[in-house]
N, C-alpha and C. Protein backbone atom coordinates (compact mmCIF):
# COMPACT_ATOMS: atom_id res chain seq x y z
N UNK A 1 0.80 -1.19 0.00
CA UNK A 1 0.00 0.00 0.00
C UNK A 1 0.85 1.26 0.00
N UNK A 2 2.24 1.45 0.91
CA UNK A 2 2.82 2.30 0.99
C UNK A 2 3.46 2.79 -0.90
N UNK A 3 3.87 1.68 -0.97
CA UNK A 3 4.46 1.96 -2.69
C UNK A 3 3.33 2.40 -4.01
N UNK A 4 2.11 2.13 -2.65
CA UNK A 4 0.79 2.46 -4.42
C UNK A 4 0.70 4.30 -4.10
N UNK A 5 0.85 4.49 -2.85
CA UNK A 5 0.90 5.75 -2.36
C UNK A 5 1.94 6.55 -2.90
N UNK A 6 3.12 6.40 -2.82
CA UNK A 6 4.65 6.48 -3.17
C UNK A 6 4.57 7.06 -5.02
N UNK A 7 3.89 6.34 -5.54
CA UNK A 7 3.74 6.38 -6.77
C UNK A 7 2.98 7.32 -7.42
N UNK A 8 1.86 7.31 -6.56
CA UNK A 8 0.60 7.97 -7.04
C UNK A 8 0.99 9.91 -6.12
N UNK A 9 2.00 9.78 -5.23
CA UNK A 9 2.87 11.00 -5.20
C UNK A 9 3.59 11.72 -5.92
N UNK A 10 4.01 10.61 -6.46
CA UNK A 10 5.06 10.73 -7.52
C UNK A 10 4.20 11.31 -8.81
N UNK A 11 3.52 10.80 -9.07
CA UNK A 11 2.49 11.07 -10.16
C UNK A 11 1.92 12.52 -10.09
N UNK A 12 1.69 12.77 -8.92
CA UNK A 12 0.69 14.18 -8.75
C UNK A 12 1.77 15.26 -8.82
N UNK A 13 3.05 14.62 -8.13
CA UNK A 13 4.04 16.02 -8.49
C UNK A 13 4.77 16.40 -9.91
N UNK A 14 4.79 15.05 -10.79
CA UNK A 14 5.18 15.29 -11.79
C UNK A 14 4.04 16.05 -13.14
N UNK A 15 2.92 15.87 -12.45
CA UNK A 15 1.72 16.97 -13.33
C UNK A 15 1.52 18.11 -13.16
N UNK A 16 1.94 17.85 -11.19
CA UNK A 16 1.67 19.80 -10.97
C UNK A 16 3.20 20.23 -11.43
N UNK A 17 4.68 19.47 -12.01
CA UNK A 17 5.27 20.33 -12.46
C UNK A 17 5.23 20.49 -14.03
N UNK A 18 4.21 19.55 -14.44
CA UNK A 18 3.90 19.43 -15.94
C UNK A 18 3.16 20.70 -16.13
N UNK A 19 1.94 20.78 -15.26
CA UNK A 19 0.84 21.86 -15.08
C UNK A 19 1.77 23.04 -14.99
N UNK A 20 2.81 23.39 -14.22
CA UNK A 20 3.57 24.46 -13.92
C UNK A 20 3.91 25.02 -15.47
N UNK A 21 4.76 23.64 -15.97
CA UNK A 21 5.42 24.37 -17.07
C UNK A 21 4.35 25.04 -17.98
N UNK A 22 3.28 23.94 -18.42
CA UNK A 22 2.16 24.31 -19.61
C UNK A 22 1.78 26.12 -19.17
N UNK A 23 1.50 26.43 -17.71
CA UNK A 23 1.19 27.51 -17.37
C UNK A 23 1.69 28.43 -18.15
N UNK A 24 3.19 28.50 -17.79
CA UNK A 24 4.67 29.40 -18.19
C UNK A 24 4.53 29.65 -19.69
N UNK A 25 3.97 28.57 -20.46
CA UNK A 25 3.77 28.71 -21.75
C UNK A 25 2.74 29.46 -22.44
N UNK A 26 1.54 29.27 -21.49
CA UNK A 26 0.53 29.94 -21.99
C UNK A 26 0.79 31.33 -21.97
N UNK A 27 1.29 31.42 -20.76
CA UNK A 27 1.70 32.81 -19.73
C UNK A 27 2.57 33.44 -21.29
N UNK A 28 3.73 33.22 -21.55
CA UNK A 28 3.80 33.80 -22.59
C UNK A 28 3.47 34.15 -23.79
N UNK A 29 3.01 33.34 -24.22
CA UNK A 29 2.23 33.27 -25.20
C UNK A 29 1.02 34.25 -25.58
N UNK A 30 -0.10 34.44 -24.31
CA UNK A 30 -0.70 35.25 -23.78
C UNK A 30 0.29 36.50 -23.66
N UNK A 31 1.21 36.80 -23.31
CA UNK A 31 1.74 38.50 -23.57
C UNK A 31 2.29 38.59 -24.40
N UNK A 32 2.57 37.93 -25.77
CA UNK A 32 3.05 37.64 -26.86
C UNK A 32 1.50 38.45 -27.85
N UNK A 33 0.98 38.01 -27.64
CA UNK A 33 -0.87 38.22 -27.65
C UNK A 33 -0.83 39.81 -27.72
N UNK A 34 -0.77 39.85 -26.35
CA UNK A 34 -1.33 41.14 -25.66
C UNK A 34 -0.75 42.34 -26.45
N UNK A 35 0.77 42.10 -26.84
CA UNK A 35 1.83 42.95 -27.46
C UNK A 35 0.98 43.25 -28.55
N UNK A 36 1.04 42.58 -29.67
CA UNK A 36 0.36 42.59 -31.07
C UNK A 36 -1.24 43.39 -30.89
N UNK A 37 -1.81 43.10 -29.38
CA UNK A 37 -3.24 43.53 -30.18
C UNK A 37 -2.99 45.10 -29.55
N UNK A 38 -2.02 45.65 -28.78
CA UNK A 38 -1.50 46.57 -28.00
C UNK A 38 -1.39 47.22 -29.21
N UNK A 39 -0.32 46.68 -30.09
CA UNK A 39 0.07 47.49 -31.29
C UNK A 39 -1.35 47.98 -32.10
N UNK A 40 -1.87 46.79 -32.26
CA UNK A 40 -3.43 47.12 -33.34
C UNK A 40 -3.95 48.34 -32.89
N UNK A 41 -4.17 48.02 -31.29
CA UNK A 41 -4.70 49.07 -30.93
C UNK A 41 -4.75 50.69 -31.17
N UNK A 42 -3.30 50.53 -30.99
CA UNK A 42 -2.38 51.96 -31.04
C UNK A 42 -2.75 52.74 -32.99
N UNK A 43 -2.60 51.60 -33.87
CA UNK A 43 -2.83 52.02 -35.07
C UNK A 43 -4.08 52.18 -35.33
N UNK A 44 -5.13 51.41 -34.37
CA UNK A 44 -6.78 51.88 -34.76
C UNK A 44 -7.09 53.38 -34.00
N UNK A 45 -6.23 53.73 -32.80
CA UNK A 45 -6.70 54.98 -32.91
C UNK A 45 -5.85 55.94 -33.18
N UNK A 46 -4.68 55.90 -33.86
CA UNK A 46 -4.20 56.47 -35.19
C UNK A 46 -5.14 56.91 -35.98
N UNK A 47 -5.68 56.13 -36.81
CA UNK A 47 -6.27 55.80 -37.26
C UNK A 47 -7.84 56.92 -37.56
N UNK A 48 -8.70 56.66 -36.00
CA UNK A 48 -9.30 56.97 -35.61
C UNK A 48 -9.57 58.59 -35.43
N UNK A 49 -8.32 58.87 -34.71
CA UNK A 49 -7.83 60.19 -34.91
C UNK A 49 -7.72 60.91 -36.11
N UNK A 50 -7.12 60.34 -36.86
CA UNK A 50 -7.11 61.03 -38.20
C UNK A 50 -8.53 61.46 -38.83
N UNK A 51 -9.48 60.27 -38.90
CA UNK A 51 -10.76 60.51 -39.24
C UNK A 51 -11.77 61.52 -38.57
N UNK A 52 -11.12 61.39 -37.45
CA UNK A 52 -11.91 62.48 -36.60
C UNK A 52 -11.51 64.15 -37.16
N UNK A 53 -10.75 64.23 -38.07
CA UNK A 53 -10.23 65.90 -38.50
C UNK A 53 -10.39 65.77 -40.08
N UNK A 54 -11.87 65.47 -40.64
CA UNK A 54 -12.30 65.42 -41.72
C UNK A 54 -11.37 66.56 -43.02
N UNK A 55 -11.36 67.77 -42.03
CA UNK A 55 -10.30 68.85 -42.88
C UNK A 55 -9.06 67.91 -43.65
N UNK A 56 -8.44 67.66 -42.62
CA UNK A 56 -7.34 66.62 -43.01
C UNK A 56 -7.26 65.90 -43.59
N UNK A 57 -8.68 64.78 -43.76
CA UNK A 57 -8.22 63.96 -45.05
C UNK A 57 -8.58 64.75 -46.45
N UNK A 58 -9.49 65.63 -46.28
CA UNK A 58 -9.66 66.33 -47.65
C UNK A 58 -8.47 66.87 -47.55
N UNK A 59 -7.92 67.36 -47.21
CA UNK A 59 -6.85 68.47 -47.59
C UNK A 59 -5.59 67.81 -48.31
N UNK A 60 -5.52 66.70 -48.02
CA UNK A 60 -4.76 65.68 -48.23
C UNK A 60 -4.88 64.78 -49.63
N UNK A 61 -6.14 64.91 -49.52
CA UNK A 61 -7.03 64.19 -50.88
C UNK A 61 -6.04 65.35 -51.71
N UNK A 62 -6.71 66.55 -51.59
CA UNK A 62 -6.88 67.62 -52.85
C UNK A 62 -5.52 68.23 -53.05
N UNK A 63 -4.42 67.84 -52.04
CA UNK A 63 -3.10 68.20 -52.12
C UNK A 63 -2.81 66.94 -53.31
N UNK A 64 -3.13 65.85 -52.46
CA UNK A 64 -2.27 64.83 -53.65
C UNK A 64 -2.95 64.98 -55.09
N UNK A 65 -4.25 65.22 -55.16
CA UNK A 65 -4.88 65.23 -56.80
C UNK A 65 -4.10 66.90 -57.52
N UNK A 66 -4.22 67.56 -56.85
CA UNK A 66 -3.21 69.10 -57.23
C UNK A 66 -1.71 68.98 -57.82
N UNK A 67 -1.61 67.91 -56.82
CA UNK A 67 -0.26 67.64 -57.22
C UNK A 67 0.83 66.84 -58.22
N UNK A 68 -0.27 65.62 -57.64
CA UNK A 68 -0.30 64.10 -58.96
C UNK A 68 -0.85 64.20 -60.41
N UNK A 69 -1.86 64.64 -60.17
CA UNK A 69 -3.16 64.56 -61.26
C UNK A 69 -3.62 63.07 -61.06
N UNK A 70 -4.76 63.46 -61.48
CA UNK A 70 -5.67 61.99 -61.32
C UNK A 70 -4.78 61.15 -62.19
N UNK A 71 -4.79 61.03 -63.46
CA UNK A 71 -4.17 59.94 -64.01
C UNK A 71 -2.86 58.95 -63.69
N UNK A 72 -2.14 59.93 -62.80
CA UNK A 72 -0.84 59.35 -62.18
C UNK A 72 -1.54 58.98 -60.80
N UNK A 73 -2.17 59.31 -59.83
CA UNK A 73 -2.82 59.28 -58.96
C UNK A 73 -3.26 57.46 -59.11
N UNK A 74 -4.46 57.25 -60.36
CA UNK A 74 -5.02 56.48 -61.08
C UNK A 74 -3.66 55.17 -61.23
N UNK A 75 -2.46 56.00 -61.61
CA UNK A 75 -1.75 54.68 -62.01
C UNK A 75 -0.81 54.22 -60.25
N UNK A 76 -0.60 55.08 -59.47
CA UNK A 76 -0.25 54.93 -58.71
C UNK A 76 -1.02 54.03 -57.48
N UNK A 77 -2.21 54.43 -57.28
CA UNK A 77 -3.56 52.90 -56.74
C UNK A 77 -3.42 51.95 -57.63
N UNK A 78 -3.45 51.84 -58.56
CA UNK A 78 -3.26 50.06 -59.07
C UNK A 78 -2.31 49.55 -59.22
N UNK A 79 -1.03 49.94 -59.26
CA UNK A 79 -0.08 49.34 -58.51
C UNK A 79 -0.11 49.24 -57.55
N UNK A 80 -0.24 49.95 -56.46
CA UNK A 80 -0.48 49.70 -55.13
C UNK A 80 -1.25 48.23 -54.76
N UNK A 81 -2.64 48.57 -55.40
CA UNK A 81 -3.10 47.50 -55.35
C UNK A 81 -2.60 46.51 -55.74
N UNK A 82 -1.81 45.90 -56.74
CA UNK A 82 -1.30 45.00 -57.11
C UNK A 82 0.14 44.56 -56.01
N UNK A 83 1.07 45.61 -55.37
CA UNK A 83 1.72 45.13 -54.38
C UNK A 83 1.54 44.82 -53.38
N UNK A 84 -0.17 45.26 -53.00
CA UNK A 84 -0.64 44.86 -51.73
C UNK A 84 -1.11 43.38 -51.92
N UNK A 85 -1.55 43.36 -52.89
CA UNK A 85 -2.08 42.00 -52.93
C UNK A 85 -0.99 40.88 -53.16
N UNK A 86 -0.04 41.27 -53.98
CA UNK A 86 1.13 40.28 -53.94
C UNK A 86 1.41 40.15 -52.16
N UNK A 87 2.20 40.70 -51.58
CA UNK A 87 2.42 40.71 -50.68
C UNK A 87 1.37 40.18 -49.81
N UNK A 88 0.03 40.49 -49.45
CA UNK A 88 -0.37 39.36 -48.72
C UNK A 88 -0.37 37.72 -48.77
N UNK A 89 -0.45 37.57 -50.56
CA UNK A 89 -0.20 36.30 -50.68
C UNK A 89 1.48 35.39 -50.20
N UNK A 90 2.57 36.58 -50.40
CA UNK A 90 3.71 35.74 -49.94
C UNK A 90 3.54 35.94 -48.44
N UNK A 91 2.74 36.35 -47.67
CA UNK A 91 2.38 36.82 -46.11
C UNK A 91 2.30 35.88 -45.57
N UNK A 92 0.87 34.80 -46.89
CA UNK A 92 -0.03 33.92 -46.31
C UNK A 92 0.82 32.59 -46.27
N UNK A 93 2.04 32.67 -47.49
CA UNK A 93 2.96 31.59 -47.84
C UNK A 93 3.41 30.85 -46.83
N UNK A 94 3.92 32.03 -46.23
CA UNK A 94 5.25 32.49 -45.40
C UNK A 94 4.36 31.75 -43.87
N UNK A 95 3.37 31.97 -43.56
CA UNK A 95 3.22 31.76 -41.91
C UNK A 95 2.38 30.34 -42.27
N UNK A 96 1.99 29.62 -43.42
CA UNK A 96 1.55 28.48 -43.61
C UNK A 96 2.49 27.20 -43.56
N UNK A 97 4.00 27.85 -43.45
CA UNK A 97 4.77 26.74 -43.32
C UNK A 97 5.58 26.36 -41.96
């Protein structure tokens, strides 16, 4: 009886230091987390801010069309678009492996 005891000690301490470690892992992992949505955060009210000073994005609009002209303007979004979209796809490559 003493050795079924002995064992089954043995057993409970080697989970609560199993349990310990898994903790430590989550534990980071979780502020690994926290960092990234910290950042999101910070750029949504960037973000946010900006929209809130309507002047500003017009002014901004009508600086770059003054400046660009639409047609370069025009060619300058679809490239864009086209590097944004490349780039998410090698994004998606990249963290699938």
């Amino acid at each position: 009886m003493k050795q079924r005891a002995a064992q089954l000690a043995q057993r409970r301490a080697a989970l609560i230091q199993r349990s310990a470690a898994q903790r430590a892992v989550l534990a980071a992992e979780v502020d690994l987390i926290a960092v990234r949505l910290e950042r999101i955060d910070v750029r949504i009210d960037a973000v946010r801010r900006f929209f809130r000073r309507p002047w500003l994005l017009l002014g901004g609009v009508a600086a770059a069309l003054v400046l660009l002209g639409p047609r370069k303007l025009i060619r300058i979004g679809s490239r864009g678009a086209m590097w944004f979209g490349t780039t998410q796809r090698v994004l998606r490559l990249m963290h699938l492996r």
